[in-house]
N, C-alpha and C. Protein backbone atom coordinates (compact mmCIF):
# COMPACT_ATOMS: atom_id res chain seq x y z
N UNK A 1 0.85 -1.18 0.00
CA UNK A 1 0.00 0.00 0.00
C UNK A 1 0.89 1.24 0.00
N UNK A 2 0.59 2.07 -0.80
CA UNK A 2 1.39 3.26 -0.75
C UNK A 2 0.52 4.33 -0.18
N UNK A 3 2.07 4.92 1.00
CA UNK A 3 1.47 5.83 1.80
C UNK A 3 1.44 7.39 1.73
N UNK A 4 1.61 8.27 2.48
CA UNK A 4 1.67 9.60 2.14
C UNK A 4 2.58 10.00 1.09
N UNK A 5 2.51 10.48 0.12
CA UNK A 5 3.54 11.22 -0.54
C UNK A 5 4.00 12.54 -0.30
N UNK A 6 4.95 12.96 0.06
CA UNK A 6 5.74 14.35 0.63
C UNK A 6 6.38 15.02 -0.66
N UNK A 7 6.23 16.14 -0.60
CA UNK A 7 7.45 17.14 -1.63
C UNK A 7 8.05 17.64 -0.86
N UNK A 8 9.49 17.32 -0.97
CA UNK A 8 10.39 18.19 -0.09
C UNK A 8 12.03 18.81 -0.94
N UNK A 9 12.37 19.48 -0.34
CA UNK A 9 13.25 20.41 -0.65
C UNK A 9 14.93 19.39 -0.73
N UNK A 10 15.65 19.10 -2.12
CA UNK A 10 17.03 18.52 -1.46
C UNK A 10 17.84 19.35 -2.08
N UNK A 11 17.64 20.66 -2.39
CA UNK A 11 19.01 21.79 -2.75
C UNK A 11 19.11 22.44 -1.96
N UNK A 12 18.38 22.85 -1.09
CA UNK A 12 18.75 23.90 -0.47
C UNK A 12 18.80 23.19 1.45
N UNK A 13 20.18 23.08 2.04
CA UNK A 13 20.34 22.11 3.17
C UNK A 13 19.67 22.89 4.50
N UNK A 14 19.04 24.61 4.48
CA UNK A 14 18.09 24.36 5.50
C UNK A 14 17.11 23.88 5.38
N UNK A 15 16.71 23.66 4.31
CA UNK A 15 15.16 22.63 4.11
C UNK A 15 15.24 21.84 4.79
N UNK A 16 15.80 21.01 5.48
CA UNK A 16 16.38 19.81 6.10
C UNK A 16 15.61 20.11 7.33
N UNK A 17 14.59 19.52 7.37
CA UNK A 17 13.86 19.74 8.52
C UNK A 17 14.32 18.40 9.61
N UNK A 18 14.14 18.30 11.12
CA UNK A 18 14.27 17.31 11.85
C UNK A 18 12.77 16.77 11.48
N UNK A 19 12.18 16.96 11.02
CA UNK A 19 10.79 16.11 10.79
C UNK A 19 11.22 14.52 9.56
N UNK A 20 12.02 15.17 9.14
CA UNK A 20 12.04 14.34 7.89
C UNK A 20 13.16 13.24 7.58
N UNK A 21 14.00 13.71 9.33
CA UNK A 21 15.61 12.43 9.08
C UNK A 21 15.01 11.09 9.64
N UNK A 22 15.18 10.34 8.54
CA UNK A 22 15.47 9.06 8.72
C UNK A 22 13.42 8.36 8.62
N UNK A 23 13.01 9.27 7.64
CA UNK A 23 11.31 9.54 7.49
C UNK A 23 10.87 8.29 6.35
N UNK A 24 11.74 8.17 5.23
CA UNK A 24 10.78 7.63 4.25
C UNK A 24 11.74 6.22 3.98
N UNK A 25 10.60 5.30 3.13
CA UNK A 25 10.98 4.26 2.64
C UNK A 25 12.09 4.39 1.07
N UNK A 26 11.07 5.23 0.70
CA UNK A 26 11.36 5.69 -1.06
C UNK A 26 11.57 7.14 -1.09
N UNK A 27 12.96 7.30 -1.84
CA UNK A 27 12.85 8.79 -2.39
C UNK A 27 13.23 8.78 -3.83
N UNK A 28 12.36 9.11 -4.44
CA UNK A 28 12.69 9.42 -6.17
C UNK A 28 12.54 10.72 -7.04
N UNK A 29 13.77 10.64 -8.10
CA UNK A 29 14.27 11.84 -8.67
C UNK A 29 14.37 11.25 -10.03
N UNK A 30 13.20 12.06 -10.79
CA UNK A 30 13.38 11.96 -11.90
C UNK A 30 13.81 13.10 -13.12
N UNK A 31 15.07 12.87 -13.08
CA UNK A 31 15.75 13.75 -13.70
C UNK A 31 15.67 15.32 -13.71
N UNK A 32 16.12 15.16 -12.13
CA UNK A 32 15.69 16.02 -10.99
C UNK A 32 16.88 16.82 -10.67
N UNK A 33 17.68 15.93 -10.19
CA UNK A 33 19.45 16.59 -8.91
C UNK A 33 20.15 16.98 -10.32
N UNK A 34 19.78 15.63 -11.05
CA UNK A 34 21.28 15.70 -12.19
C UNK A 34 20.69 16.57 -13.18
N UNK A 35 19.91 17.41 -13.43
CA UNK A 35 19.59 18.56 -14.52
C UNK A 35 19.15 19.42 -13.38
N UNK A 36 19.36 19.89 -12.44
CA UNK A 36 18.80 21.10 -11.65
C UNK A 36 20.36 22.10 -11.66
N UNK A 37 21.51 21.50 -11.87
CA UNK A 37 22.71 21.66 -11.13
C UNK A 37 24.13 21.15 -11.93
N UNK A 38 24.60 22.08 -12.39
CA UNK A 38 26.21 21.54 -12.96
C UNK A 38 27.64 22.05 -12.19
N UNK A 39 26.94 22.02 -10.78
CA UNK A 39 28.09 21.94 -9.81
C UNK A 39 27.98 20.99 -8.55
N UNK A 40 29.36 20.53 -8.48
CA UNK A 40 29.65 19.13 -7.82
C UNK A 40 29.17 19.47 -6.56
N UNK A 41 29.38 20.53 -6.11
CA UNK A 41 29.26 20.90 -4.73
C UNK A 41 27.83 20.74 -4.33
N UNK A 42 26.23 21.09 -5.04
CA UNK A 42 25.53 21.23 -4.78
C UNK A 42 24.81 20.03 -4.78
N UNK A 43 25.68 18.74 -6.26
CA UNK A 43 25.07 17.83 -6.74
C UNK A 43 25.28 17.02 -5.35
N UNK A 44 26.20 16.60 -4.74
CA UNK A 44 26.78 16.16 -3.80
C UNK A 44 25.51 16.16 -2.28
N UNK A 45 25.74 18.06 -1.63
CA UNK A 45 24.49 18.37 -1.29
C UNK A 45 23.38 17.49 -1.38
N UNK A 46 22.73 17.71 -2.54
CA UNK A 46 21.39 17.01 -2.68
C UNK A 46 21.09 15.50 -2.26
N UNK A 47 22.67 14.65 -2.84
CA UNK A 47 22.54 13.39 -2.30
C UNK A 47 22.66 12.94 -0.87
N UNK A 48 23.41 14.36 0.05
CA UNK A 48 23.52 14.04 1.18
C UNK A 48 22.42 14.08 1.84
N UNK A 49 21.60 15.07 1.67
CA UNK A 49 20.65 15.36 1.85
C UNK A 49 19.15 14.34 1.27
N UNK A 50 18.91 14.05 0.15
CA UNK A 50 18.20 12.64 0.32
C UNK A 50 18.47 11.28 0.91
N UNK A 51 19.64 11.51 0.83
CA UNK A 51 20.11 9.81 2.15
C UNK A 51 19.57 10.60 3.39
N UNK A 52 19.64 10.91 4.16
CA UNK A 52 19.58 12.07 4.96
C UNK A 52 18.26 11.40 5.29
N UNK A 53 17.20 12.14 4.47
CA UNK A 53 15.76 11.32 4.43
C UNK A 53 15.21 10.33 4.81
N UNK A 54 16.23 8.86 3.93
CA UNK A 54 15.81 7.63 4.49
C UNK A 54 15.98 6.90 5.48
N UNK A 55 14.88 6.36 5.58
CA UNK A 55 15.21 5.39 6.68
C UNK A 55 16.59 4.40 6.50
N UNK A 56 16.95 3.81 7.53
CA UNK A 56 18.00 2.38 7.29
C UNK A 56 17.08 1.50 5.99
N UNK A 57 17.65 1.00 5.01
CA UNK A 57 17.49 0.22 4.64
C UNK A 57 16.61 0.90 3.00
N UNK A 58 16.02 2.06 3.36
CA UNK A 58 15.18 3.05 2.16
C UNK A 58 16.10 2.74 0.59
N UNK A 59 15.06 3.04 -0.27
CA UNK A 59 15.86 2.84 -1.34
C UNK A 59 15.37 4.80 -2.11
N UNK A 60 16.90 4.35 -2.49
CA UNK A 60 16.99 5.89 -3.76
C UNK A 60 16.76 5.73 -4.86
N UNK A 61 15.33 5.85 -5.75
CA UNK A 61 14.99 5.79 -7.27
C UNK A 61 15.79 7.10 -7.87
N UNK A 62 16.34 6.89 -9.13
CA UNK A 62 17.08 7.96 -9.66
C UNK A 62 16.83 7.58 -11.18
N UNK A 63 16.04 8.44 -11.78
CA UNK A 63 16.56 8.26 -13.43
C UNK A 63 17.25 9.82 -14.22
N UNK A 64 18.43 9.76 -14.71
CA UNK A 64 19.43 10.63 -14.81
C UNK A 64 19.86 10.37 -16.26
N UNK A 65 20.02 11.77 -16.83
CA UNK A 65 20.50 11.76 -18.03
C UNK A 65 22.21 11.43 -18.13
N UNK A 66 22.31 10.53 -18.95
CA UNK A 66 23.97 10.37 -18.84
C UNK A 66 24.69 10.85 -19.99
N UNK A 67 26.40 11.64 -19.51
CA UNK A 67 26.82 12.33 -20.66
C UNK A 67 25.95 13.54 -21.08
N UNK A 68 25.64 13.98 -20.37
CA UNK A 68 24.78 15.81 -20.93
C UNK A 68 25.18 16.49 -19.74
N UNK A 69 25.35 18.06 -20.26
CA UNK A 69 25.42 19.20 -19.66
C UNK A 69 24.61 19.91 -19.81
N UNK A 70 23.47 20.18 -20.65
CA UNK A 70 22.39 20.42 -20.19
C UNK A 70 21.08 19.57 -20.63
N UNK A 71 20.48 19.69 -19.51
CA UNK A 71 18.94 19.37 -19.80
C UNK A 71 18.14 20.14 -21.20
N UNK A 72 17.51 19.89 -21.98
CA UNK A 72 16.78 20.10 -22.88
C UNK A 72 15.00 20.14 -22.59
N UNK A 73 14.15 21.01 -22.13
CA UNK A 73 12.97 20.56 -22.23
C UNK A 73 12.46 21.97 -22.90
N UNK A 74 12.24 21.46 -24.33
CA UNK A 74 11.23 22.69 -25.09
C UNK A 74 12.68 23.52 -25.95
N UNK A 75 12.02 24.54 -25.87
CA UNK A 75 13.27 25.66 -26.53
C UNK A 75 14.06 25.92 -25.28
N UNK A 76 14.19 25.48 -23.66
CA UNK A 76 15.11 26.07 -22.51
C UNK A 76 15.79 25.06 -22.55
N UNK A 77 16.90 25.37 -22.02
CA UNK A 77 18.31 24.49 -21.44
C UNK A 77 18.22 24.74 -20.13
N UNK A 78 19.18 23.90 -19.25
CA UNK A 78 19.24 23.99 -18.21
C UNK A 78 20.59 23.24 -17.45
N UNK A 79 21.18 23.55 -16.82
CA UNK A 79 22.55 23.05 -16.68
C UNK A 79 22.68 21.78 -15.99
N UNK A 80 22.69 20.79 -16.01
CA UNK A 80 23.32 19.12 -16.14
C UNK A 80 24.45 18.77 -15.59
N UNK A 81 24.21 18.11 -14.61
CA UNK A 81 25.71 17.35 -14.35
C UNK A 81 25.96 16.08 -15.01
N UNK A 82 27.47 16.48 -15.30
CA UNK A 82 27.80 15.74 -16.54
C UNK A 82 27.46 14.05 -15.57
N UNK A 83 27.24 13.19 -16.14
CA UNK A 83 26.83 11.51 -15.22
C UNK A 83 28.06 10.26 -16.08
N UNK A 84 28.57 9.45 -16.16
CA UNK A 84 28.44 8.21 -16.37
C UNK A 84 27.93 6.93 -15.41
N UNK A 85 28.48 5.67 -15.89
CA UNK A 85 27.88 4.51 -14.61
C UNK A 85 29.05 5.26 -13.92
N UNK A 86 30.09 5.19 -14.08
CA UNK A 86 31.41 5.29 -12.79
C UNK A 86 31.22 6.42 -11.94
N UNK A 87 30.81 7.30 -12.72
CA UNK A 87 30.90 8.61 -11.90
C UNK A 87 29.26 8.76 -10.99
N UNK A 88 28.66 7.58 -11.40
CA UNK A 88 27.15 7.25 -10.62
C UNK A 88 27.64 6.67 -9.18
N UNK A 89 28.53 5.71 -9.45
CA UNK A 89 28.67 4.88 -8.79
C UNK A 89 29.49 5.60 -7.77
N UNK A 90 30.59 6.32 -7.98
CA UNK A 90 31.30 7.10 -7.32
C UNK A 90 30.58 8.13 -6.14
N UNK A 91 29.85 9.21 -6.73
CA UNK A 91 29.54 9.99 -5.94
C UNK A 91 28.03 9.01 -5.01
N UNK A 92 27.54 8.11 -5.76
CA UNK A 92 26.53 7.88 -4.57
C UNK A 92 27.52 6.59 -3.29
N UNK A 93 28.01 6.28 -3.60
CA UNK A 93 29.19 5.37 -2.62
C UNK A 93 29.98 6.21 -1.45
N UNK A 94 30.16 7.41 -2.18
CA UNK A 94 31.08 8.45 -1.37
C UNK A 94 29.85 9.01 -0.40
N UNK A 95 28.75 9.05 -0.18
CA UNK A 95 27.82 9.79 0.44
C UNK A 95 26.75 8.93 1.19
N UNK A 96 27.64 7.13 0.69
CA UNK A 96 27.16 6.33 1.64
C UNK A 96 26.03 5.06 1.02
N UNK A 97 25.52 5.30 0.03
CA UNK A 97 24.74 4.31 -0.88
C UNK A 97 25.24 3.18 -0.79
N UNK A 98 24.41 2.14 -0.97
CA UNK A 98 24.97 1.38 -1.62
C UNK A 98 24.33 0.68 -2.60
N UNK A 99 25.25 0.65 -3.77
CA UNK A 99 24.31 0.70 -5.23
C UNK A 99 23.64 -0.91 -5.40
N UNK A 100 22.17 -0.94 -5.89
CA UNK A 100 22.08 -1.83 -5.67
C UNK A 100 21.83 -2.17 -7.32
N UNK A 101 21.22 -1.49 -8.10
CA UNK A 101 21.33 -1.96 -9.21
C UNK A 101 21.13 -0.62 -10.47
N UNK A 102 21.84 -0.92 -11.19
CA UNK A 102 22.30 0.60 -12.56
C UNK A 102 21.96 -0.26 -13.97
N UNK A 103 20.94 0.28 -14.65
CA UNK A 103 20.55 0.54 -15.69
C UNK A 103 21.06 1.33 -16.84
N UNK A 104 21.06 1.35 -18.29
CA UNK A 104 21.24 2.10 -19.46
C UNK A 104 20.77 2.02 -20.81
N UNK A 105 19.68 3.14 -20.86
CA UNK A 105 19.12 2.90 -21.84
C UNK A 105 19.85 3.92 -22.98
N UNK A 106 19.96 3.74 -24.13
CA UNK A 106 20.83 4.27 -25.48
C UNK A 106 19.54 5.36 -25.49
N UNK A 107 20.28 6.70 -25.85
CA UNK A 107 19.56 7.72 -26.96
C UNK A 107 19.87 7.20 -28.26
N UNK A 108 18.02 7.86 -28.84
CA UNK A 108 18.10 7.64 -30.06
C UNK A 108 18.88 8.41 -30.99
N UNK A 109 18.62 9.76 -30.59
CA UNK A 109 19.70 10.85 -31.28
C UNK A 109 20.40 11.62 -30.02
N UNK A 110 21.56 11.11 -30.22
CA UNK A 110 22.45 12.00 -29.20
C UNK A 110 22.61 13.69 -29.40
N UNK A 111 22.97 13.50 -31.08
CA UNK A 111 23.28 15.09 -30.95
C UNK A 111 21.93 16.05 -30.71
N UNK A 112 20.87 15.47 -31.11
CA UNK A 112 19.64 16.54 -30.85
C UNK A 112 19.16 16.70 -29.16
N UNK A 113 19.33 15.42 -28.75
CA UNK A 113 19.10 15.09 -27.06
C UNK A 113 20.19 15.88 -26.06
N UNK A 114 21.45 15.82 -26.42
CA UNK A 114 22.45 16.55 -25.78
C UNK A 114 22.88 15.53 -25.02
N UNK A 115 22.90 13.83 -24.63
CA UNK A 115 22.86 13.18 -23.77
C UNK A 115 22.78 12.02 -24.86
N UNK A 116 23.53 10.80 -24.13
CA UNK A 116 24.19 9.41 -24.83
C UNK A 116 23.04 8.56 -23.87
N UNK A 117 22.39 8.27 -23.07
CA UNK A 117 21.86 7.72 -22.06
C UNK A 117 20.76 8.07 -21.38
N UNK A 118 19.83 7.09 -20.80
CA UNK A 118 19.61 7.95 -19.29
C UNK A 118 19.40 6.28 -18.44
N UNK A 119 20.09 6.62 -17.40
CA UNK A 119 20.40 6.16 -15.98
C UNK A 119 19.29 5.92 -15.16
N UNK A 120 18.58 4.27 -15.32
CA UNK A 120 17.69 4.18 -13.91
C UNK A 120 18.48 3.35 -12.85
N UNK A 121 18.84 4.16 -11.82
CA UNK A 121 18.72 3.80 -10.96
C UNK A 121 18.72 3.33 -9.47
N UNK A 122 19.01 2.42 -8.50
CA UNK A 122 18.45 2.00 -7.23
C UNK A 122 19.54 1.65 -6.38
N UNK A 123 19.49 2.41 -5.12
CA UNK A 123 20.40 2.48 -4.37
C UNK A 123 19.86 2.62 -2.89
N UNK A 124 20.51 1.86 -2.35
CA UNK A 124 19.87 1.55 -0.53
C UNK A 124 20.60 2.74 0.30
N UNK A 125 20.33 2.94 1.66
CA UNK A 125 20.87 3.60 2.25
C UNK A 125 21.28 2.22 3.46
């Protein structure tokens, strides 16, 4: 049964309410952290900050554009952190994940998409 669904804040680290450490089962970002942000510092942030969230054992849904610097939706851009698997694997390991399973699906047109990939996926706390 699925229960309350919450919107909450993971860029900005006073959002970080004590209501919410160690609160949910599931937190998911759909092509969310990794196109909001093309700096390490903030991308980083965000993941500390959704582990942060879960409970022991919670899982992190993530689907992420891989290989793009910016997001594309419509005629706007938007700045992208650059992704591969390694560099997936890297920063969510460094912030405590542990990956449980990484996906890759091929773009059809890279050069019009701006992006080789996109990245589902699932990582425990």
């Amino acid at each position: 049964m699925l229960g309350k669904i919450q919107d909450i804040s993971v860029l900005d680290a006073s959002e970080l309410k004590k209501d919410y450490e160690n609160k949910f089962d599931i937190v998911q970002s759909n092509f969310a952290i990794d196109s909001s942000t093309n700096d390490i510092t903030k991308f980083y942030q965000m993941l500390y900050n959704i582990r942060s969230y879960l409970k022991v054992g919670g899982k992190f849904l993530m689907t992420a554009l891989g290989g793009a610097s910016v997001y594309r939706s419509g005629n706007r851009y938007f700045p992208a952190i650059y992704l591969d698997r390694g560099l997936i694997e890297k920063y969510l390991s460094e912030v405590g994940f542990k990956i449980v399973k990484i996906n890759k699906l091929l773009a059809d047109n890279p050069e019009v998409s701006k992006y080789h990939s996109i990245y589902l996926i699932e990582a425990e706390k």
